[in-house]
Protein backbone atom coordinates (compact mmCIF):
# COMPACT_ATOMS: atom_id res chain seq x y z
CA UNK A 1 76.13 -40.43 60.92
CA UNK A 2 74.71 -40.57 57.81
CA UNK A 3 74.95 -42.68 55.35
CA UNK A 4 78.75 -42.54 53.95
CA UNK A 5 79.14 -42.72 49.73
CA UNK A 6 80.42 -46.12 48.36
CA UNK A 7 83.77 -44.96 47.61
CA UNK A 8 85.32 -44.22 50.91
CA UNK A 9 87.80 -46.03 52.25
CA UNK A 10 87.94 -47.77 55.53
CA UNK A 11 90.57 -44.53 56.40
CA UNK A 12 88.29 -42.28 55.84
CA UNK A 13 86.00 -44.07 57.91
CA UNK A 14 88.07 -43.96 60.54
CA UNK A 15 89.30 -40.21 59.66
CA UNK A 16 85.03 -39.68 59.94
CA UNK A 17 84.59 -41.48 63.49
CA UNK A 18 87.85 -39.82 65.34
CA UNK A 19 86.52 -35.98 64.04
CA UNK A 20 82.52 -36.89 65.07
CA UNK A 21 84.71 -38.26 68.78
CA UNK A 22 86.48 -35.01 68.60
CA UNK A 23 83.75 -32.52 67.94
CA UNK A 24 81.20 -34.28 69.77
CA UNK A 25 77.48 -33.42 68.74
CA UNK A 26 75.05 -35.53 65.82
CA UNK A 27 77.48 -36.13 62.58
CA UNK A 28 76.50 -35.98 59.41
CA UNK A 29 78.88 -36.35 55.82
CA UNK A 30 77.85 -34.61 52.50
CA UNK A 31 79.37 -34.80 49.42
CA UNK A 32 80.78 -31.30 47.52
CA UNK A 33 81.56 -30.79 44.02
CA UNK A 34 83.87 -28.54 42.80
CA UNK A 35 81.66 -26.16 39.57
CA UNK A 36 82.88 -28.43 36.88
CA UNK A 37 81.72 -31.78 38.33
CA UNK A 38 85.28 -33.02 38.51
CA UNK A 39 85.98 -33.30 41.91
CA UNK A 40 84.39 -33.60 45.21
CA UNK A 41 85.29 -33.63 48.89
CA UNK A 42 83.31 -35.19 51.71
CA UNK A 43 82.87 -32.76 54.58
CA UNK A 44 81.47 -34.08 58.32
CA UNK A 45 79.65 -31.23 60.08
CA UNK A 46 78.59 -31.53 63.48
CA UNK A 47 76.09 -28.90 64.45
CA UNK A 48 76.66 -26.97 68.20
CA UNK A 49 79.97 -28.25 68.15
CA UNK A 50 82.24 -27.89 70.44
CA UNK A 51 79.25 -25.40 72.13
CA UNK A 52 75.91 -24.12 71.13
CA UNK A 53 75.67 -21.71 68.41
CA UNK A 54 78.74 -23.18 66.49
CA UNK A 55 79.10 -25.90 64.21
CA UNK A 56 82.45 -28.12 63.10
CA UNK A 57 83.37 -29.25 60.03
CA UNK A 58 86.05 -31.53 58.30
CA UNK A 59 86.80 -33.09 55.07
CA UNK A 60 87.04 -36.86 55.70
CA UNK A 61 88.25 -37.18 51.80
CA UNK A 62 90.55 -34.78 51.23
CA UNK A 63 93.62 -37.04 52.26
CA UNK A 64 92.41 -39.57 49.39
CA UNK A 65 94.82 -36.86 47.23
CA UNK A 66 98.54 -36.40 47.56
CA UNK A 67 99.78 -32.54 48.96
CA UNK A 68 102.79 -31.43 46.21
CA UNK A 69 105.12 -29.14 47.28
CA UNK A 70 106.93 -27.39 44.96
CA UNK A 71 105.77 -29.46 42.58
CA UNK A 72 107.13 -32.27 44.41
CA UNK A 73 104.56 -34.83 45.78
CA UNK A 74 105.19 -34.33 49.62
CA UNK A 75 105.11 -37.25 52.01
CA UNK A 76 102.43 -36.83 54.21
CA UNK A 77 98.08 -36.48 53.67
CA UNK A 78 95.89 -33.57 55.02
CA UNK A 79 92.29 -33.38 56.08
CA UNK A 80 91.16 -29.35 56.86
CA UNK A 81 88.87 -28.53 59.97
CA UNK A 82 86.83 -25.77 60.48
CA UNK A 83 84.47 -23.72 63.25
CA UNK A 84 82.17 -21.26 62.58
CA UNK A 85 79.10 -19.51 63.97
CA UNK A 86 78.29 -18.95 60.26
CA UNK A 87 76.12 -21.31 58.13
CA UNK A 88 77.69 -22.69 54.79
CA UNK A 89 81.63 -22.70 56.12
CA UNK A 90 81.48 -25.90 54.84
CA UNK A 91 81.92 -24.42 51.38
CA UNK A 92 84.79 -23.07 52.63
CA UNK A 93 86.35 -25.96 53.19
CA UNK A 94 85.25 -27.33 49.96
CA UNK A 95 87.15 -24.54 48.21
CA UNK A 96 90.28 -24.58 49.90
CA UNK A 97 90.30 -28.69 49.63
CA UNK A 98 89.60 -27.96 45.91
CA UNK A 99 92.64 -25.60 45.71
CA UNK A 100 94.61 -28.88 47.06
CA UNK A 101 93.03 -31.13 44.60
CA UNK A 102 93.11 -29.23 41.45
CA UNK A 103 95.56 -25.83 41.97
CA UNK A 104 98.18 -28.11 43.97
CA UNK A 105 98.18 -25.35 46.38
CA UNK A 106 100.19 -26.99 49.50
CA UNK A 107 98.98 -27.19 53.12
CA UNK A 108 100.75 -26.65 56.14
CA UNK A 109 100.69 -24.66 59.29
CA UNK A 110 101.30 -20.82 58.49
CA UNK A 111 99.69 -21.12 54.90
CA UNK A 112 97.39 -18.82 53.63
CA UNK A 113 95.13 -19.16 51.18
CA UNK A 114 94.13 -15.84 50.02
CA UNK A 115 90.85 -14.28 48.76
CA UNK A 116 89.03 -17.76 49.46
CA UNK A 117 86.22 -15.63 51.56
CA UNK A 118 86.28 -12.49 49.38
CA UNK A 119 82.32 -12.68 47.97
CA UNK A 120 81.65 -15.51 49.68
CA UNK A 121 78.44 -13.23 51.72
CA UNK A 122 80.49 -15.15 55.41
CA UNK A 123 82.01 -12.57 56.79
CA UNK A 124 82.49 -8.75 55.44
CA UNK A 125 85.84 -8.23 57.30
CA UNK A 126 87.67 -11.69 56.70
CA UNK A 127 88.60 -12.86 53.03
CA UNK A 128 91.99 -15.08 53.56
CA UNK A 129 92.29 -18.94 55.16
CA UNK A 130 94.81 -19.24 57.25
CA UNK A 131 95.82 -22.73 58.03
CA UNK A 132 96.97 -23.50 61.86
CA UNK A 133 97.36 -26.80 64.19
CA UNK A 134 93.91 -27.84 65.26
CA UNK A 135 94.96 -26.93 69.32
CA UNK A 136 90.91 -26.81 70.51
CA UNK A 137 90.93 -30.26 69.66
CA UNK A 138 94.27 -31.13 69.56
CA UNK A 139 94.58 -34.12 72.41
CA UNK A 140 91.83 -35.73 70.40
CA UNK A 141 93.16 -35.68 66.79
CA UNK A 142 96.50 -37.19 66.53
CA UNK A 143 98.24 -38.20 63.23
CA UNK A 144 97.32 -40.74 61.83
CA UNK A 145 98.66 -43.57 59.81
CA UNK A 146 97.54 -44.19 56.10
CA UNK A 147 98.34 -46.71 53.71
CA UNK A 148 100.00 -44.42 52.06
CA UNK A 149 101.26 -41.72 54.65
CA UNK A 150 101.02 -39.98 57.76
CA UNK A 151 97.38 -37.89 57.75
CA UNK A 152 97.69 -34.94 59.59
CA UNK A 153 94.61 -32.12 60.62
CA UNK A 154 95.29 -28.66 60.63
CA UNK A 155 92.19 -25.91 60.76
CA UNK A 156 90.98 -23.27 58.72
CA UNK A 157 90.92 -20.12 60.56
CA UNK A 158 89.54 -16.65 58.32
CA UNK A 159 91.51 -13.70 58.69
CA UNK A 160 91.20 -10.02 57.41
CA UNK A 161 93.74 -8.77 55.03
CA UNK A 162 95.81 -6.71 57.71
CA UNK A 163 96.42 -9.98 59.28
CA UNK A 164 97.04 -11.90 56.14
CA UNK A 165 99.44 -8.87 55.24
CA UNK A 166 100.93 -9.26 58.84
CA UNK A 167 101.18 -13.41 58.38
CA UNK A 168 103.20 -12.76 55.33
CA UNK A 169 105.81 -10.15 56.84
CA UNK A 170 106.09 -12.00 60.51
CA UNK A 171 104.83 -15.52 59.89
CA UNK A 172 101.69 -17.44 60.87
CA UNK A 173 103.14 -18.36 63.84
CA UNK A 174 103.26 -14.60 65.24
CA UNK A 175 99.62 -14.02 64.07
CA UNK A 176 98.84 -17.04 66.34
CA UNK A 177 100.40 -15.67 68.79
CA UNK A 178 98.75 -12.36 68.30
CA UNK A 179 95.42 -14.10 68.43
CA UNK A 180 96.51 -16.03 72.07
CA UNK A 181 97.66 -12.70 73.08
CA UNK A 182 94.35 -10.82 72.45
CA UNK A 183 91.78 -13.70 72.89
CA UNK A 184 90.83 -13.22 69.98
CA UNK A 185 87.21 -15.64 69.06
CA UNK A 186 88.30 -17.30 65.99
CA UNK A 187 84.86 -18.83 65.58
CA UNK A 188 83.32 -15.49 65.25
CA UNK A 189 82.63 -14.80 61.44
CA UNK A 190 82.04 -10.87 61.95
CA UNK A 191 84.94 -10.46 64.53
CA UNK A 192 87.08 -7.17 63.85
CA UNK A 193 90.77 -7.53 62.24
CA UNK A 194 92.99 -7.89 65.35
CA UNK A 195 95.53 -4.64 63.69
């Protein structure tokens, strides 16, 4: 792993080491700023992770903020995971840990951030992040105890705007199920809208 900035915390050290355990393959952590130079996130990738051809992500720094819900600060911390065959979803990540950090757009399974994709040159049929439990890893990332909270993972899946439509009428929860149903690859940044 590279070199980790001076300002982490011995959490998100440990936040660092269980993802690079989870995803397996070389780790490395780089810093992203948000345009104005206000905030930044810390983002491990792992390159052909969990298989050749894909690479992992996470923010390790992301929990370092509180989630509000409602406008209410909510108990619990977040870090967002991600898989893609395409190069640069770390932005991604960046951008919806940005939202958390500076919109106070909450996290939780069955959110979706919408339009986070939309110009973004990834994929030409997805343009919405839905958020989901991380189940490909999911007996090696357990919650985990902060100082302050519980830290939880959940994963940033892209979806096309029929599904994000279809999330919104039937929950996230029957889009994952869709997915199961179908096999759908949700790695795959050029895979077709499941409706």
């Amino acid at each position: 792993m590279s070199a980790p900035p001076t300002d982490i915390t011995q959490t998100n050290r440990a936040v660092a080491r269980m993802l690079a355990g989870a995803f397996g393959g070389a780790p490395s952590v780089a810093r992203h700023r948000d345009e104005t130079g206000r905030s930044h996130v810390d983002i491990l990738t792992c390159r052909d992770a969990p298989r050749a051809g894909l690479t992992a992500y996470a923010t390790v720094t992301l929990a370092n903020h509180p989630l509000y819900q409602e406008g209410i600060e909510f108990p619990g911390r977040c870090e967002i995971l991600g898989v893609s065959d395409a190069p640069g979803f770390a932005q991604v990540l960046a951008t919806c840990a940005f939202q958390v950090i500076e919109a106070r757009w909450f996290l939780a399974p069955g959110i979706v951030f919408p339009g986070l994709l939309a110009g973004s040159g990834l994929s030409e049929t997805l343009a919405h992040v839905l958020f989901v439990p991380p189940v490909a890893f999911e007996a090696r990332l357990q919650t985990m105890q902060a100082p302050d909270a519980n830290l939880a993972f959940l994963q940033a899946v892209p979806i096309s705007e029929a599904e994000y439509v279809f999330a919104q009428e039937s929950g996230g929860d029957a889009l994952e199920d869709l997915f199961a149903e179908r096999g759908t690859d949700l790695f795959a940044s050029t895979r077709p809208s499941v409706l």
